[in-house]
PDB file of N, CA and C in Angstrom:
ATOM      1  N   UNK A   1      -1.247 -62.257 -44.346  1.00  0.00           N
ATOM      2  CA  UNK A   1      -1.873 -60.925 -44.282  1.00  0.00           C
ATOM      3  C   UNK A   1      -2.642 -60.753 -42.967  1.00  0.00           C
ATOM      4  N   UNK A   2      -3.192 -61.892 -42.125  1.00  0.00           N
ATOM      5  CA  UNK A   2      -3.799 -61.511 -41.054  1.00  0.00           C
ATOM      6  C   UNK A   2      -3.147 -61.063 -39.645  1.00  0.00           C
ATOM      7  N   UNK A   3      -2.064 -61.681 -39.768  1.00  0.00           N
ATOM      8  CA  UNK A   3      -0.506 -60.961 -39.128  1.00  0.00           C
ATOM      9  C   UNK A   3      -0.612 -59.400 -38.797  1.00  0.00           C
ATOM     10  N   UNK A   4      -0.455 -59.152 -40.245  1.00  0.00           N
ATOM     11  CA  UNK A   4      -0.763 -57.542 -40.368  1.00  0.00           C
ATOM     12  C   UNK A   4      -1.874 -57.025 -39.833  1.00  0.00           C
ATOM     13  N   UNK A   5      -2.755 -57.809 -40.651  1.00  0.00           N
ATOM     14  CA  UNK A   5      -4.354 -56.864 -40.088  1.00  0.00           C
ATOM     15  C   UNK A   5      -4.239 -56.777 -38.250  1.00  0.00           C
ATOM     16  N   UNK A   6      -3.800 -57.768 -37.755  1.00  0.00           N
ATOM     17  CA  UNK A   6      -4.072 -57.800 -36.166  1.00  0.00           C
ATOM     18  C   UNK A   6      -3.000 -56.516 -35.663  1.00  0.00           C
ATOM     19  N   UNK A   7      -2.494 -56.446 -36.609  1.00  0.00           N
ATOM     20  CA  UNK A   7      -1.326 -55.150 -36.120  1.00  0.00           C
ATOM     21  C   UNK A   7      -1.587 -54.013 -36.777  1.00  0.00           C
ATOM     22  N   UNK A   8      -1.975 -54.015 -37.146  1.00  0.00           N
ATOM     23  CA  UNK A   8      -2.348 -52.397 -37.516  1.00  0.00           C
ATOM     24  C   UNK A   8      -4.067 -52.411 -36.850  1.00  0.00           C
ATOM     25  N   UNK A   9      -4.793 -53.848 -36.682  1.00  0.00           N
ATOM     26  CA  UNK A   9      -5.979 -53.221 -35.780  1.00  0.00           C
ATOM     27  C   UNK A   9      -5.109 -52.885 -34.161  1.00  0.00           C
ATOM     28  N   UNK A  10      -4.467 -53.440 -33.841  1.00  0.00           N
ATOM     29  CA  UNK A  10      -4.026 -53.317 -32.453  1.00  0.00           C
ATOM     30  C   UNK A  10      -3.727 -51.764 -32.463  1.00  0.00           C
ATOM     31  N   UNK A  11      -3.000 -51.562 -33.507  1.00  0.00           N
ATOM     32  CA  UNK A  11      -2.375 -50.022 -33.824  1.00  0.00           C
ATOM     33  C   UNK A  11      -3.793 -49.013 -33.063  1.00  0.00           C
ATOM     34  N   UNK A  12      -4.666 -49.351 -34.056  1.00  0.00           N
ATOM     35  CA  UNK A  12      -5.767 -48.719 -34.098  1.00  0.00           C
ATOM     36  C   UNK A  12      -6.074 -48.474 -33.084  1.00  0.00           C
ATOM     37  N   UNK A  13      -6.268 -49.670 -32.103  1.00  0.00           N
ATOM     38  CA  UNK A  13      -6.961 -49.894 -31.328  1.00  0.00           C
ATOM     39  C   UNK A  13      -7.048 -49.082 -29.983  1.00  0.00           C
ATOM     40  N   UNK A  14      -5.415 -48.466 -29.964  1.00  0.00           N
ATOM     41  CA  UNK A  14      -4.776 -47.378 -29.434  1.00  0.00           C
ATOM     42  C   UNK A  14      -5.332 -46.211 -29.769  1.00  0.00           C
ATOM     43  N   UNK A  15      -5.762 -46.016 -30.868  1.00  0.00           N
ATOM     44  CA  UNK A  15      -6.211 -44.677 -31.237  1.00  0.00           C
ATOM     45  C   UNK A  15      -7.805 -44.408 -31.320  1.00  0.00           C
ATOM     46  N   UNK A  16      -8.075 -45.318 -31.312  1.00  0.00           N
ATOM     47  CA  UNK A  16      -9.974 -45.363 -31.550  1.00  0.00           C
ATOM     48  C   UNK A  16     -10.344 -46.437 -31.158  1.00  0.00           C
ATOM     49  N   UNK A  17     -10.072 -46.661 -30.096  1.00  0.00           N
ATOM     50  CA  UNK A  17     -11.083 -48.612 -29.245  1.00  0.00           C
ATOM     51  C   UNK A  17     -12.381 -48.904 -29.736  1.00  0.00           C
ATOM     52  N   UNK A  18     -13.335 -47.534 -29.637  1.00  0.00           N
ATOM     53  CA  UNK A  18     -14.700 -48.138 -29.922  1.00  0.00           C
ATOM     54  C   UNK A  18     -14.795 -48.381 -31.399  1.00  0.00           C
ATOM     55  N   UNK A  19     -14.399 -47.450 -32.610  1.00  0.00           N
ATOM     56  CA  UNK A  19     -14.352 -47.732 -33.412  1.00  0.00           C
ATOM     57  C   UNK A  19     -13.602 -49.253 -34.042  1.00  0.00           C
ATOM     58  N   UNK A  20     -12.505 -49.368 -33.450  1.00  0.00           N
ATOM     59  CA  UNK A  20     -11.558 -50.843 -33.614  1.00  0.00           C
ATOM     60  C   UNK A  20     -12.552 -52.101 -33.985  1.00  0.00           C
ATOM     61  N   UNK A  21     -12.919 -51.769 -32.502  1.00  0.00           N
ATOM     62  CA  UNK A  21     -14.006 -53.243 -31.887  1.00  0.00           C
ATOM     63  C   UNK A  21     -15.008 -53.041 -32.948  1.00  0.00           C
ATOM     64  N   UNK A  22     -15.551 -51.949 -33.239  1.00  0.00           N
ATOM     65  CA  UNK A  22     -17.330 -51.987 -34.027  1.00  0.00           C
ATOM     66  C   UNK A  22     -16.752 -52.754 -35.602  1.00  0.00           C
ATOM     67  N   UNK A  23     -15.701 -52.353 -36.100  1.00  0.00           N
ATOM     68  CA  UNK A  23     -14.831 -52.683 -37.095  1.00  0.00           C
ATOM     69  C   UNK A  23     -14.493 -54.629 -37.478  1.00  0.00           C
ATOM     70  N   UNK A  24     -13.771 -54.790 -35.667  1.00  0.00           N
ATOM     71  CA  UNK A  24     -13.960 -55.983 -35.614  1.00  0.00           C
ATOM     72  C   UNK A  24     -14.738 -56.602 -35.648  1.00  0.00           C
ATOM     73  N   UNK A  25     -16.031 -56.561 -35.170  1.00  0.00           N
ATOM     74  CA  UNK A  25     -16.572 -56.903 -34.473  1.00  0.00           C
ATOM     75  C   UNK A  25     -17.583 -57.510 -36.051  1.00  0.00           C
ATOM     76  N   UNK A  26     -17.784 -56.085 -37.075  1.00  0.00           N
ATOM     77  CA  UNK A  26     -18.256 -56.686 -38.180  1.00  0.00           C
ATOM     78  C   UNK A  26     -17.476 -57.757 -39.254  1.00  0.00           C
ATOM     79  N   UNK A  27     -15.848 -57.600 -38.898  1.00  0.00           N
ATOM     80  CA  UNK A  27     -15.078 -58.508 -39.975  1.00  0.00           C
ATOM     81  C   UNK A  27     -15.414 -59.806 -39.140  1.00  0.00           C
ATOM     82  N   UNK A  28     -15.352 -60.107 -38.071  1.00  0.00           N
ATOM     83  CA  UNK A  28     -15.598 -61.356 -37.235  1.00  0.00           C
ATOM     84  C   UNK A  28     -17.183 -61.693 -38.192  1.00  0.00           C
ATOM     85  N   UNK A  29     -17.699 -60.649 -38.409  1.00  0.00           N
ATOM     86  CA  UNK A  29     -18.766 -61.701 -38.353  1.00  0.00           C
ATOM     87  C   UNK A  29     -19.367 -61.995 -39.865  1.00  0.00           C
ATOM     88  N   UNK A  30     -19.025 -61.223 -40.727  1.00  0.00           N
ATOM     89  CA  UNK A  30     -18.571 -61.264 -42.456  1.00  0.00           C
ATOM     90  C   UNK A  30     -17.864 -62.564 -42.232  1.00  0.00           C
ATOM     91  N   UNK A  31     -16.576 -63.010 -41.769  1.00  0.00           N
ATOM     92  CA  UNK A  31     -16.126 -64.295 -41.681  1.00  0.00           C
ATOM     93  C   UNK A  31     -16.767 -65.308 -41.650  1.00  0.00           C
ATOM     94  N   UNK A  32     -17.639 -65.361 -39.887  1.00  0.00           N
ATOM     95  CA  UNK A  32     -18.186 -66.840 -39.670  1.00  0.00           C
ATOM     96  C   UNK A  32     -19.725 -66.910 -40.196  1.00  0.00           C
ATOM     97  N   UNK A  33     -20.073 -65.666 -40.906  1.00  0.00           N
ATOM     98  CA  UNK A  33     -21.413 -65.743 -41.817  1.00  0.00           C
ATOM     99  C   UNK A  33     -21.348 -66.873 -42.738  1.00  0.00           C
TER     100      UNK A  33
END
């Protein structure tokens, strides 16, 4: 499933960068919490 997620964020990422990253930026860190 993380396959996906990186592809449809990449998708995203095209369409809304700042949002993408703020997105990422919280699953990154929900993870290494």
């Amino acid at each position: 499933w993380l396959a996906q997620l990186a592809r449809r964020s990449g998708r995203a990422l095209r369409w809304n960068e700042d949002r993408t990253l703020a997105l990422g930026g919280g699953f990154a860190q929900a993870i290494t919490s």
